[in-house]
PDB file of N, CA and C in Angstrom:
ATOM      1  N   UNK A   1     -39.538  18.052 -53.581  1.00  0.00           N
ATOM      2  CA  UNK A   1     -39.171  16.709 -54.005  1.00  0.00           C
ATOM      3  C   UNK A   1     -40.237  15.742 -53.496  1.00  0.00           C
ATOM      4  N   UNK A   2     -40.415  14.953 -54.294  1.00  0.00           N
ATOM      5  CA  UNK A   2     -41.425  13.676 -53.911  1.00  0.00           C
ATOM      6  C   UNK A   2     -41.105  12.077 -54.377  1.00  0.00           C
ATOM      7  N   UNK A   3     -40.886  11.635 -53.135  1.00  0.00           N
ATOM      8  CA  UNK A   3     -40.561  10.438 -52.842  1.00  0.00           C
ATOM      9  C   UNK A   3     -41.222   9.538 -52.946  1.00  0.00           C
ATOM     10  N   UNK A   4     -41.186   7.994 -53.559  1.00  0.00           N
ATOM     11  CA  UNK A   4     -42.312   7.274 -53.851  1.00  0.00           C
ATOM     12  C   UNK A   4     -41.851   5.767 -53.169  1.00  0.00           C
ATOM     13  N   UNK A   5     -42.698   5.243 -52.431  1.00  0.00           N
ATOM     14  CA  UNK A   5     -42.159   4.179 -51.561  1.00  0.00           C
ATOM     15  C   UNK A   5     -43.285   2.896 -51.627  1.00  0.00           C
ATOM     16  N   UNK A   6     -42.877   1.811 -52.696  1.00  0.00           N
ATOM     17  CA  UNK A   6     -44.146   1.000 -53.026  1.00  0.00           C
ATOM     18  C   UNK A   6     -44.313   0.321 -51.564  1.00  0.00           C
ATOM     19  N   UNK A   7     -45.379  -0.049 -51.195  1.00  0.00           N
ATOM     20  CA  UNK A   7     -45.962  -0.591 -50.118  1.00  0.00           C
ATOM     21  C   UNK A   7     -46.367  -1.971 -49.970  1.00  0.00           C
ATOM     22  N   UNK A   8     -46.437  -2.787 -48.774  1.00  0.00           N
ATOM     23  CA  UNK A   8     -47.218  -3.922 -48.891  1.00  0.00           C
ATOM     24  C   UNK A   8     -47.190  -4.154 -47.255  1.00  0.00           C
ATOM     25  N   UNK A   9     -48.602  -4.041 -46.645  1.00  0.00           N
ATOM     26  CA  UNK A   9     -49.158  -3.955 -45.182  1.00  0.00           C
ATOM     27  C   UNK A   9     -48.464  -2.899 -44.320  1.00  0.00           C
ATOM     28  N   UNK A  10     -48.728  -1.617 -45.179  1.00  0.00           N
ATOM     29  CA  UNK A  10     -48.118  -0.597 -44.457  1.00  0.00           C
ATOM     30  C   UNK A  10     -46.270  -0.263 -44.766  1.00  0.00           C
ATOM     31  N   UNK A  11     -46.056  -1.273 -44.976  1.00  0.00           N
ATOM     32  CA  UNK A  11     -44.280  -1.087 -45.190  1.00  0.00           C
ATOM     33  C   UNK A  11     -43.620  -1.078 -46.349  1.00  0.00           C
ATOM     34  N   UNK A  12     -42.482  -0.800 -47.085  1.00  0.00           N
ATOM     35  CA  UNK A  12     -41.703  -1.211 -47.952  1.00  0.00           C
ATOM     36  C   UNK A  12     -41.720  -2.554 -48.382  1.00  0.00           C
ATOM     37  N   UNK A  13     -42.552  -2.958 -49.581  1.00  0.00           N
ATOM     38  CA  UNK A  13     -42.946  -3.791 -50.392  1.00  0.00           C
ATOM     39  C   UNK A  13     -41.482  -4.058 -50.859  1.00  0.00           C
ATOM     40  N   UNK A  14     -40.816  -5.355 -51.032  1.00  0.00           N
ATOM     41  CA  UNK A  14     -39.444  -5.713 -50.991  1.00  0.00           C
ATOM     42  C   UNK A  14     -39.370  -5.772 -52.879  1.00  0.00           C
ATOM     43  N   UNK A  15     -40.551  -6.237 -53.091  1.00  0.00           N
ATOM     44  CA  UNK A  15     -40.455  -5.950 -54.433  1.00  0.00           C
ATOM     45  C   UNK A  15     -41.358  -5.220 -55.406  1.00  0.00           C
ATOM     46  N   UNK A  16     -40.919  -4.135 -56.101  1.00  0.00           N
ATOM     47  CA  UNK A  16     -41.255  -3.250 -56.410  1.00  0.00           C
ATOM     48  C   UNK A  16     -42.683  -3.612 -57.237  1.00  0.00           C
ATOM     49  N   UNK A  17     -42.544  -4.558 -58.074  1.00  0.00           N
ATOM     50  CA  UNK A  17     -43.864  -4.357 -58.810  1.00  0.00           C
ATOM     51  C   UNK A  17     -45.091  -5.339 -58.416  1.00  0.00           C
ATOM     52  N   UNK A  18     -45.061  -5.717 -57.112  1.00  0.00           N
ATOM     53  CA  UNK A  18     -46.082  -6.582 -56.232  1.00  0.00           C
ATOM     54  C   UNK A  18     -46.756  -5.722 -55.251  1.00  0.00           C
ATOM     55  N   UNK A  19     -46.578  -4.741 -55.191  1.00  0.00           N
ATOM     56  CA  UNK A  19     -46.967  -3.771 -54.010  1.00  0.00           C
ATOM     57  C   UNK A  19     -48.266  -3.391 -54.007  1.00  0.00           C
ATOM     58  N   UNK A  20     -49.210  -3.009 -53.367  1.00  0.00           N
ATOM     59  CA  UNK A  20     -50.435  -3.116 -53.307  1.00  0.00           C
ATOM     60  C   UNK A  20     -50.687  -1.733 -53.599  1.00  0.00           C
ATOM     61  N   UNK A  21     -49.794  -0.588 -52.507  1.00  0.00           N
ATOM     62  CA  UNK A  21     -50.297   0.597 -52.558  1.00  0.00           C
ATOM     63  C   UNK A  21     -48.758   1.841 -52.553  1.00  0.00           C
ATOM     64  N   UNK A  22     -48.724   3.011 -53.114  1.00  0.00           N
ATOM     65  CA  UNK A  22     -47.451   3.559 -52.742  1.00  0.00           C
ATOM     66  C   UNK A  22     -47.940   4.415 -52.140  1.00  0.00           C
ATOM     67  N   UNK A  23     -46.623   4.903 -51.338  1.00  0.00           N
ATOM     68  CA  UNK A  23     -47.003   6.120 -50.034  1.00  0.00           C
ATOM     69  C   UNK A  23     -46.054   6.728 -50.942  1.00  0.00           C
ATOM     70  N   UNK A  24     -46.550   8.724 -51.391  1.00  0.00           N
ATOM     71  CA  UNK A  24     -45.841   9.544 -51.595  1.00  0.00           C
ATOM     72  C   UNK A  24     -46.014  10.580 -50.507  1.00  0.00           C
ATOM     73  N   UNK A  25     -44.315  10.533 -50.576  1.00  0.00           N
ATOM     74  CA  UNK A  25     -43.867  11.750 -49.507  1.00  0.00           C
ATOM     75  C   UNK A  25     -43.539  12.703 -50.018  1.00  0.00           C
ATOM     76  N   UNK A  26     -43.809  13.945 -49.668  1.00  0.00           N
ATOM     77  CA  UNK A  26     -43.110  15.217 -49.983  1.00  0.00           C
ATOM     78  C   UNK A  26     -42.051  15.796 -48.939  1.00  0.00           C
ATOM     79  N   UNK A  27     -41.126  16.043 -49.581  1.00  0.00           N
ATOM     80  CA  UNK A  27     -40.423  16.351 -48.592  1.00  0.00           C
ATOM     81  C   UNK A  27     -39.616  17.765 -49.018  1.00  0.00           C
ATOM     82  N   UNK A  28     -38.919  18.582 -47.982  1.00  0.00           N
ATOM     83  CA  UNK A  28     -38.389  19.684 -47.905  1.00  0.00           C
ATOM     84  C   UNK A  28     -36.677  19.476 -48.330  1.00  0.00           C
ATOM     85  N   UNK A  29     -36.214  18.863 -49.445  1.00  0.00           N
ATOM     86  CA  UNK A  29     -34.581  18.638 -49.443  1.00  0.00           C
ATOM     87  C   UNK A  29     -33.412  19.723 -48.738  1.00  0.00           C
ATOM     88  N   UNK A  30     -34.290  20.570 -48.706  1.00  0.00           N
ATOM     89  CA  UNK A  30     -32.975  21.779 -47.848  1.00  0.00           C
ATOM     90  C   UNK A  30     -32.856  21.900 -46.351  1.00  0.00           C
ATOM     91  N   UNK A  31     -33.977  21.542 -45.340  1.00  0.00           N
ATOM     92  CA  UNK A  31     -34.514  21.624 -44.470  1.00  0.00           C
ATOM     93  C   UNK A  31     -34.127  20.104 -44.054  1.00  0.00           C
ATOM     94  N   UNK A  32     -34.481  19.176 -45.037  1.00  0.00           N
ATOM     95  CA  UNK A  32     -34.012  17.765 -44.473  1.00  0.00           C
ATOM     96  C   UNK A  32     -35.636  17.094 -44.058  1.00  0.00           C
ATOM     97  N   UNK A  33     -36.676  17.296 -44.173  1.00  0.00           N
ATOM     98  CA  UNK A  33     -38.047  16.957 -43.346  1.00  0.00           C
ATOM     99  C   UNK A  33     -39.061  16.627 -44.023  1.00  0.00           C
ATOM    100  N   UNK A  34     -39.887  16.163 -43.811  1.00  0.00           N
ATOM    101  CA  UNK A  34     -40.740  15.516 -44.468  1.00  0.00           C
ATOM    102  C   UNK A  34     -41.747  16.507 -44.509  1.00  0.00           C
ATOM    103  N   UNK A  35     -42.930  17.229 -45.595  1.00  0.00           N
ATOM    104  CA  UNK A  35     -43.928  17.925 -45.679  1.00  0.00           C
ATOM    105  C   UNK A  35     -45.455  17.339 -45.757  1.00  0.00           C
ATOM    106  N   UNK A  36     -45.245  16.119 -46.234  1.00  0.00           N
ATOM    107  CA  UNK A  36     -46.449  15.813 -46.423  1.00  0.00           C
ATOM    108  C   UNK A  36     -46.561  14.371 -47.015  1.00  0.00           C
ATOM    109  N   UNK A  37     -47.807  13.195 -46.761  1.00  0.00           N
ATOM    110  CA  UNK A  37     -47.547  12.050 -47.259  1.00  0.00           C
ATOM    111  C   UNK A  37     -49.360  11.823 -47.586  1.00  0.00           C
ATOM    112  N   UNK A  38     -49.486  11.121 -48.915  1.00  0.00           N
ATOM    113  CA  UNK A  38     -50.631  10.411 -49.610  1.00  0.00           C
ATOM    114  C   UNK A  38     -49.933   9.237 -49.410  1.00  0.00           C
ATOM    115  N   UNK A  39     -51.569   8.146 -49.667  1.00  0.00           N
ATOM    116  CA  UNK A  39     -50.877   6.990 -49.932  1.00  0.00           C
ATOM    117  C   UNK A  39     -51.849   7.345 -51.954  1.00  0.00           C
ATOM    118  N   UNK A  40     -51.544   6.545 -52.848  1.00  0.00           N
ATOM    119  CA  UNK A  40     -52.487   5.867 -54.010  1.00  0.00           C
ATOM    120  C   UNK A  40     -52.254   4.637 -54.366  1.00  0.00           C
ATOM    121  N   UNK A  41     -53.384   4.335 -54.908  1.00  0.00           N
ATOM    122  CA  UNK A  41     -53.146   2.956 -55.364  1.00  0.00           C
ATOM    123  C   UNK A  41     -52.818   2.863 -57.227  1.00  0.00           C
ATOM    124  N   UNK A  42     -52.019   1.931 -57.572  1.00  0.00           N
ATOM    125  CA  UNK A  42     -51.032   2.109 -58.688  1.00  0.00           C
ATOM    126  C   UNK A  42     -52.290   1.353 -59.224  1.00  0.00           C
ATOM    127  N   UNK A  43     -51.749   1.343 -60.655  1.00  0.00           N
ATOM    128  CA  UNK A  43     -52.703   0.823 -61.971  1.00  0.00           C
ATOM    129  C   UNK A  43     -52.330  -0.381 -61.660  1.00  0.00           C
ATOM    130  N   UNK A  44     -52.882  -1.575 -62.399  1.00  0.00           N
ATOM    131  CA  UNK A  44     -51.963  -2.678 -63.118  1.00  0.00           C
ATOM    132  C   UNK A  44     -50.897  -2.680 -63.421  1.00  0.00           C
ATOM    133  N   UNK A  45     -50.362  -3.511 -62.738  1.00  0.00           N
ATOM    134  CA  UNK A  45     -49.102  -3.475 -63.215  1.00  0.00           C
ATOM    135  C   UNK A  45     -48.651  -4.435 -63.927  1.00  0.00           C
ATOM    136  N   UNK A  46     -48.580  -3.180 -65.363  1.00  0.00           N
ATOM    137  CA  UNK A  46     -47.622  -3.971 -66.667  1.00  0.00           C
ATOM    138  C   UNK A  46     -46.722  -3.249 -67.253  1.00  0.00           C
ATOM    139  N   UNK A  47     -45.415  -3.737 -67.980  1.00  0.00           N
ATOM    140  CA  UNK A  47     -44.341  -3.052 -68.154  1.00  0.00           C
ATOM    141  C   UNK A  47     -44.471  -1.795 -68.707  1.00  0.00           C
ATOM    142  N   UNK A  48     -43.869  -1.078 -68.136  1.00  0.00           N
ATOM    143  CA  UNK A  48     -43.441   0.618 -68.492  1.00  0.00           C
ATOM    144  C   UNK A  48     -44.673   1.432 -67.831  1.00  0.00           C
ATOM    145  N   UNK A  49     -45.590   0.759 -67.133  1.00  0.00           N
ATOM    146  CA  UNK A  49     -46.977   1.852 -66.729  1.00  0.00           C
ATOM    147  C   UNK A  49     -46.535   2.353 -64.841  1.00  0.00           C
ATOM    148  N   UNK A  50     -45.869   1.724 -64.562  1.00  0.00           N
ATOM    149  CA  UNK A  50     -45.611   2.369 -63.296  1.00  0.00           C
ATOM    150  C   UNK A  50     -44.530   3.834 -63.205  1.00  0.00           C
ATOM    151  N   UNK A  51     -43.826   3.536 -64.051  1.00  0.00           N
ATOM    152  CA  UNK A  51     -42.709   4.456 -64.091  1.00  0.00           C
ATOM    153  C   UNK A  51     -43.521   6.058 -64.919  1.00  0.00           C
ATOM    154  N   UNK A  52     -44.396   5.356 -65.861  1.00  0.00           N
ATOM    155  CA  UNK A  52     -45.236   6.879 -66.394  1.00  0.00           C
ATOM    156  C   UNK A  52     -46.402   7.508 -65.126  1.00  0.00           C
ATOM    157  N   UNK A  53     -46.504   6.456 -64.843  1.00  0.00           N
ATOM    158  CA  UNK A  53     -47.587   7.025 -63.369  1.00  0.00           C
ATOM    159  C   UNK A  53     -47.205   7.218 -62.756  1.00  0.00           C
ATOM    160  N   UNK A  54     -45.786   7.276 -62.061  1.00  0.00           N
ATOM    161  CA  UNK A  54     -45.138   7.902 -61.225  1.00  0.00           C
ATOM    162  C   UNK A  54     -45.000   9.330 -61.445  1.00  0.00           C
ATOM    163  N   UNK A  55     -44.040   9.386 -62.937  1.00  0.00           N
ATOM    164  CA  UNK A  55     -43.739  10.825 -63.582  1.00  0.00           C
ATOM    165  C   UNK A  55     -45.007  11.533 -63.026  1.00  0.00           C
ATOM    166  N   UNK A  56     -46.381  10.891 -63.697  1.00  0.00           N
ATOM    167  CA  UNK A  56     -47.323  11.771 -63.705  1.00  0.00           C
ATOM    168  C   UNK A  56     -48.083  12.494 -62.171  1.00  0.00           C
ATOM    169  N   UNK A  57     -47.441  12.068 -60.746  1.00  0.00           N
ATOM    170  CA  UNK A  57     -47.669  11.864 -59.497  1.00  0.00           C
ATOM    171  C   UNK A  57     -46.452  12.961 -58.915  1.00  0.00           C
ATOM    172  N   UNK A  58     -46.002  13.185 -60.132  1.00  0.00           N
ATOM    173  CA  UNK A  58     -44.571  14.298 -59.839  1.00  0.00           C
ATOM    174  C   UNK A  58     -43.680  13.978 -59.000  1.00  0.00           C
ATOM    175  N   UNK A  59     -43.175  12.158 -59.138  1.00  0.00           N
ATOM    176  CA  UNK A  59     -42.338  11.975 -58.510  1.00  0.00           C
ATOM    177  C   UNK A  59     -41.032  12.033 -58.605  1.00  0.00           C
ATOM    178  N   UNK A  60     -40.013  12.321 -58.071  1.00  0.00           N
ATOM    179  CA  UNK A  60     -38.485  12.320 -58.602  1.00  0.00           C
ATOM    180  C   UNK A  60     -37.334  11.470 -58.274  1.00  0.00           C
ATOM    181  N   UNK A  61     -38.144  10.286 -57.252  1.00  0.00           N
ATOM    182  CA  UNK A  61     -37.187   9.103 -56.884  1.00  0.00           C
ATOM    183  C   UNK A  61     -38.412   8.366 -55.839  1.00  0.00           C
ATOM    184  N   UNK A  62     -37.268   7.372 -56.011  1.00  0.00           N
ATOM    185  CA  UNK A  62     -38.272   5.447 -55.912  1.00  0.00           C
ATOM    186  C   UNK A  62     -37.362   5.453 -54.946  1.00  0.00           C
ATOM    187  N   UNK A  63     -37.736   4.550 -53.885  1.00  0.00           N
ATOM    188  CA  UNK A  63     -36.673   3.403 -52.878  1.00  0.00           C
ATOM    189  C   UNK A  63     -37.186   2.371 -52.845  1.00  0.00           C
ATOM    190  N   UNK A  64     -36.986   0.990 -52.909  1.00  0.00           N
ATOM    191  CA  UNK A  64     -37.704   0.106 -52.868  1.00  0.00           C
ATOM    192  C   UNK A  64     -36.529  -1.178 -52.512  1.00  0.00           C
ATOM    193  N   UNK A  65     -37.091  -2.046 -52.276  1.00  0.00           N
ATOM    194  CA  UNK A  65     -36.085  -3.017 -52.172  1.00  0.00           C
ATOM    195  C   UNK A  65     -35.836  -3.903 -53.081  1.00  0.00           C
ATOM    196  N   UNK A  66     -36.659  -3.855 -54.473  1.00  0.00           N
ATOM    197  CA  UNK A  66     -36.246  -4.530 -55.460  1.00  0.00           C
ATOM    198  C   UNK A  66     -36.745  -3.556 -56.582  1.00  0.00           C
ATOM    199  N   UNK A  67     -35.800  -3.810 -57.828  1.00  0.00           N
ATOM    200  CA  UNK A  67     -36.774  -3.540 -58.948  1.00  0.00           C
ATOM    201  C   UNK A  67     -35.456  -4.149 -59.735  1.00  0.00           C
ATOM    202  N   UNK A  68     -36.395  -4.795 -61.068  1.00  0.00           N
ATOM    203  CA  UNK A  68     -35.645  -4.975 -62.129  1.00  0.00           C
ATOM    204  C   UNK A  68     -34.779  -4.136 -63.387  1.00  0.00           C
ATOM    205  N   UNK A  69     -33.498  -4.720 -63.667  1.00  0.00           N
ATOM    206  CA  UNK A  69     -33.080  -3.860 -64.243  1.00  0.00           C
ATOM    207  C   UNK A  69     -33.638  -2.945 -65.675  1.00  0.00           C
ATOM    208  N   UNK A  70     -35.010  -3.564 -66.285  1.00  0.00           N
ATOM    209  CA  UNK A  70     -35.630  -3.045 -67.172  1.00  0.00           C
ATOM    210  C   UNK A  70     -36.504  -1.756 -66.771  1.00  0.00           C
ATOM    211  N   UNK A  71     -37.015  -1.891 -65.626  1.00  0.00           N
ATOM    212  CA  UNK A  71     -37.913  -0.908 -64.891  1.00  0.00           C
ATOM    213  C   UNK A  71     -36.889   0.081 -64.399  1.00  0.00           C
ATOM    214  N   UNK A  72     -35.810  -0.288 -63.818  1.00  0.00           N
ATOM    215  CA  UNK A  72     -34.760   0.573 -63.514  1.00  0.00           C
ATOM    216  C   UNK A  72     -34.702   1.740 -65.178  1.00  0.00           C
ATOM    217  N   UNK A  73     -34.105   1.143 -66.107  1.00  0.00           N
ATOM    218  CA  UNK A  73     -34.088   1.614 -67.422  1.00  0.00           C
ATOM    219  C   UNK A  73     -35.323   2.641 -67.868  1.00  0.00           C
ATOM    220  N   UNK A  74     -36.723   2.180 -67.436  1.00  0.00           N
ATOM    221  CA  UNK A  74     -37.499   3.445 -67.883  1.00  0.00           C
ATOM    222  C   UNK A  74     -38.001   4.560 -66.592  1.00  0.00           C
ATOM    223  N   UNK A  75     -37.796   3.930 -65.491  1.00  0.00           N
ATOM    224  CA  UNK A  75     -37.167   5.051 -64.739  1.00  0.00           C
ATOM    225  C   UNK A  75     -36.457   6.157 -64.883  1.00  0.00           C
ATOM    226  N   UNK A  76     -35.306   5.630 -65.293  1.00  0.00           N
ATOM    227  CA  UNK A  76     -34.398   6.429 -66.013  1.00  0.00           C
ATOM    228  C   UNK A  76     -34.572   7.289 -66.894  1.00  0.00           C
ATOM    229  N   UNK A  77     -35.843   6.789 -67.818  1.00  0.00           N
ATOM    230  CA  UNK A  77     -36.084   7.539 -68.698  1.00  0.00           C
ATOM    231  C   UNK A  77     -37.237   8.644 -68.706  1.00  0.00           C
ATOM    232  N   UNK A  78     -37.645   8.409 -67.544  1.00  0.00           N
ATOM    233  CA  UNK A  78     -38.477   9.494 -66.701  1.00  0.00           C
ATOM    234  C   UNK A  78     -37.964  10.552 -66.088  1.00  0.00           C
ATOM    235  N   UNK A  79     -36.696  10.437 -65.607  1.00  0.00           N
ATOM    236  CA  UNK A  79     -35.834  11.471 -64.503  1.00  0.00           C
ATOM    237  C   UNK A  79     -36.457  10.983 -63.202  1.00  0.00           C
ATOM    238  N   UNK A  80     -36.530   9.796 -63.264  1.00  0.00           N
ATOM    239  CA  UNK A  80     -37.073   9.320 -61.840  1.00  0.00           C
ATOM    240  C   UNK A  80     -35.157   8.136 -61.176  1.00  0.00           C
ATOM    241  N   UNK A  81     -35.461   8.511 -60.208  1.00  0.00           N
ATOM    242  CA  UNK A  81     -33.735   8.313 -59.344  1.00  0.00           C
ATOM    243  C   UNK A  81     -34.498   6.595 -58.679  1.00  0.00           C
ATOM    244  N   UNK A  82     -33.688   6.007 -58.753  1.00  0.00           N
ATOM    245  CA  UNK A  82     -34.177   4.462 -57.870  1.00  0.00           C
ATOM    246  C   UNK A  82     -32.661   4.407 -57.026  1.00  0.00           C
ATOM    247  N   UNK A  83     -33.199   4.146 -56.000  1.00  0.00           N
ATOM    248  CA  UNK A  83     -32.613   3.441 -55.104  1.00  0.00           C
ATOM    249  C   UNK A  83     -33.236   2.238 -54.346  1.00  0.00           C
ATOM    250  N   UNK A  84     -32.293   1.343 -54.816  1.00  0.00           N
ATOM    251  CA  UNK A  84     -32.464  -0.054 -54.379  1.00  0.00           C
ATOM    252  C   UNK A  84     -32.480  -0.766 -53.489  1.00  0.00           C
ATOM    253  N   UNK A  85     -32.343  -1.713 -52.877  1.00  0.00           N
ATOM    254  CA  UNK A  85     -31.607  -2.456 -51.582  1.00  0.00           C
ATOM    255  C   UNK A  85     -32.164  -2.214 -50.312  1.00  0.00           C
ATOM    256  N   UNK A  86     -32.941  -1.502 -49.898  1.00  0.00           N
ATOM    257  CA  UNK A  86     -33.321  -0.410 -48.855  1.00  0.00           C
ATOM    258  C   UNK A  86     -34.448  -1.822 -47.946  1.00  0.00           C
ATOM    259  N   UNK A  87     -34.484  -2.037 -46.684  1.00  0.00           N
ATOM    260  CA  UNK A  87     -34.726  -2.830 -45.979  1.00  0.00           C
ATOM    261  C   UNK A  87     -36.451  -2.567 -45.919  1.00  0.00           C
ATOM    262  N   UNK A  88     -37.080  -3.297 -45.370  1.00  0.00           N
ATOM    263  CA  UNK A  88     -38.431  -2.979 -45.072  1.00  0.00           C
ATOM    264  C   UNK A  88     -38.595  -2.361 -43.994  1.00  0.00           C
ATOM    265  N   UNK A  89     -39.699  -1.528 -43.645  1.00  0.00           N
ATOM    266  CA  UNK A  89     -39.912  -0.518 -42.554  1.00  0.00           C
ATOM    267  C   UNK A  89     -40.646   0.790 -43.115  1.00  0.00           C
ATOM    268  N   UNK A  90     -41.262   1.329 -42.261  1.00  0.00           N
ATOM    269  CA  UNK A  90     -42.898   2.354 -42.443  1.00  0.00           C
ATOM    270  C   UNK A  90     -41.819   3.170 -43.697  1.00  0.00           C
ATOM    271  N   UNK A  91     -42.336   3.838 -44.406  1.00  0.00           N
ATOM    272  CA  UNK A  91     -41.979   5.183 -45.318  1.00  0.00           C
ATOM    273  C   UNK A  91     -41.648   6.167 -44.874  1.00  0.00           C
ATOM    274  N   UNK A  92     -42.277   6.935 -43.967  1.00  0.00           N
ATOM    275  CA  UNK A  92     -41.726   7.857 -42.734  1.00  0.00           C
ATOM    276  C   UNK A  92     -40.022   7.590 -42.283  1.00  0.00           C
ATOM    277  N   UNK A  93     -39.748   6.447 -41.439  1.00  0.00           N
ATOM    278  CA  UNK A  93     -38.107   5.991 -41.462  1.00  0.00           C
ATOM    279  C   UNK A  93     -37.689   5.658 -42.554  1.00  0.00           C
ATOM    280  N   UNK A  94     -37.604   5.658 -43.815  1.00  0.00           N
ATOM    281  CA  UNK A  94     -37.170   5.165 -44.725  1.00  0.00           C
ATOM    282  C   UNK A  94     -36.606   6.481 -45.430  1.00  0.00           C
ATOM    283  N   UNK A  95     -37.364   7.092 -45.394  1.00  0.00           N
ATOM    284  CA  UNK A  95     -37.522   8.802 -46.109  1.00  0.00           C
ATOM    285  C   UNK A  95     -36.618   9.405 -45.328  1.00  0.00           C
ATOM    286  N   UNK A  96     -36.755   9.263 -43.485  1.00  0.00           N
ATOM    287  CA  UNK A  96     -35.883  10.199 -42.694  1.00  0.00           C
ATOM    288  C   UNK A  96     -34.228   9.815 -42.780  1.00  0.00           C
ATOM    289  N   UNK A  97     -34.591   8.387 -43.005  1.00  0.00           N
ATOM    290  CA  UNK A  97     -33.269   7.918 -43.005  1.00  0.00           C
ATOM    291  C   UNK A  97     -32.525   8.685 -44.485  1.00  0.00           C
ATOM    292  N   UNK A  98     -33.038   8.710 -45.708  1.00  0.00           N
ATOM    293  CA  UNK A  98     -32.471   8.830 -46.720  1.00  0.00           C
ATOM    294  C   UNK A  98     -32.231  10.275 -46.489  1.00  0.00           C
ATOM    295  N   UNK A  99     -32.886  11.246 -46.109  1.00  0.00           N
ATOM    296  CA  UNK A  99     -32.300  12.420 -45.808  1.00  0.00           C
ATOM    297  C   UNK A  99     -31.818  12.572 -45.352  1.00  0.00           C
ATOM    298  N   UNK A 100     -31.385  12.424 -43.742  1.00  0.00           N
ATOM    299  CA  UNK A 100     -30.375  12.615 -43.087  1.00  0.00           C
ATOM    300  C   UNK A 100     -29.013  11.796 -43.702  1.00  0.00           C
ATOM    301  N   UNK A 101     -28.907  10.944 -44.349  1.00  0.00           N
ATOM    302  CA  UNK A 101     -27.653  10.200 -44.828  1.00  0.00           C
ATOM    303  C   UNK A 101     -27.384   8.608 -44.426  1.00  0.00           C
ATOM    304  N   UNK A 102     -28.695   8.474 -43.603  1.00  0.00           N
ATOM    305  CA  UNK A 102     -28.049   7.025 -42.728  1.00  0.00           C
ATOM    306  C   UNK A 102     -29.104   5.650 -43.453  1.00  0.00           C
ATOM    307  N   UNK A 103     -29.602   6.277 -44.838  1.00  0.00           N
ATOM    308  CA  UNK A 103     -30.216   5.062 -45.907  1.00  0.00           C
ATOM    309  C   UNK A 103     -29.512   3.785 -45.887  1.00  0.00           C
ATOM    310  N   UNK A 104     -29.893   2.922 -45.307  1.00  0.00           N
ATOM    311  CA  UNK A 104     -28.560   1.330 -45.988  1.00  0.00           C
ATOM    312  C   UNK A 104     -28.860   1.126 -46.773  1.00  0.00           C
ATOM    313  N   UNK A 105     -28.522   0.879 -48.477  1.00  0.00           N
ATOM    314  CA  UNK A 105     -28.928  -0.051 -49.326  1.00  0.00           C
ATOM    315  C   UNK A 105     -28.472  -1.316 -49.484  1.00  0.00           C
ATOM    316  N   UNK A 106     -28.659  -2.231 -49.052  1.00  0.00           N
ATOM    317  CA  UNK A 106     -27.846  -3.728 -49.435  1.00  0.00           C
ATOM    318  C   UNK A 106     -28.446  -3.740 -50.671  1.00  0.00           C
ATOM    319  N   UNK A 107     -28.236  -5.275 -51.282  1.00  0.00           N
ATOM    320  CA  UNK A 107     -28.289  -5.901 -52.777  1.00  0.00           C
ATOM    321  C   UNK A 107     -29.539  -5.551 -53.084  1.00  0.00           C
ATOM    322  N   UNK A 108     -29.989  -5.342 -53.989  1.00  0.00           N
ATOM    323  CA  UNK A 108     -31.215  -5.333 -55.243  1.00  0.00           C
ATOM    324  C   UNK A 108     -31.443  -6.868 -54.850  1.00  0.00           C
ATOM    325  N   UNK A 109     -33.126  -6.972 -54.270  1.00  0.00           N
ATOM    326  CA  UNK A 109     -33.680  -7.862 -54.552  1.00  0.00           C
ATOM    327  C   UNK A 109     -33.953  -8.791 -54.972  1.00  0.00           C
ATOM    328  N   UNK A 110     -34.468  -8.131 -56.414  1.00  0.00           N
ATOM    329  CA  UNK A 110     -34.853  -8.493 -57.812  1.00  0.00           C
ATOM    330  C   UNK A 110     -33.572  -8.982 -58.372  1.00  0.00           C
ATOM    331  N   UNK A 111     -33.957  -9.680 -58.831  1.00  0.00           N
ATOM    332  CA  UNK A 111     -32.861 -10.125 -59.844  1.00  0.00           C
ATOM    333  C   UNK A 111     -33.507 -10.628 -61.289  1.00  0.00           C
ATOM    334  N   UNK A 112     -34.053  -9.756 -62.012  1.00  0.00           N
ATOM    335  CA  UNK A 112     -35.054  -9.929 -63.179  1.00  0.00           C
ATOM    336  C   UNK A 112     -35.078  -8.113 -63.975  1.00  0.00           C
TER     337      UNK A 112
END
């Protein structure tokens, strides 16, 4: 599984399509642990090109602290999983947290 966590000065970029750089994690879902982390830097961002460059990065879920409900929608249409609400802090705790079970999501950000 590979986890995609947009960035901005190292941390969880609060909103998804302002982020400078994403950190992908790989991680072990049975084991619970993290395997491995890149950072890349995303294209331009214009509607529907993040969610295909993700697919293409073999990712299978987003956390971010915002995204709009349209981007949510072609997410979706990727088989890419979003989870929303998720506080700022390195990718490493963000990732450990969501595996072990103790992820908070408060409100979606975005509201667009």
């Amino acid at each position: 599984m590979r986890i995609a966590i947009p960035l901005a000065n190292g941390k969880l970029a609060m909103h998804f399509g302002h982020c400078e750089r994403f950190a992908l994690i790989d991680v072990d879902a049975e084991k619970k642990e993290i395997t491995g982390k890149t950072e890349a830097t995303p294209p331009a961002h214009e509607p529907g090109v993040l969610p295909a460059w993700l697919a293409e990065q073999k990712v299978s879920a987003v956390i971010t602290g915002g995204m709009g409900q349209r981007a949510q929608g072609l997410f979706a249409q990727q088989g890419i999983a979003v989870m929303a609400g998720a506080s700022a802090d390195t990718p490493e705790r963000i990732v450990t947290a969501y595996l072990d079970g103790s992820l908070s999501l408060g409100g979606n950000v975005c509201d667009h």
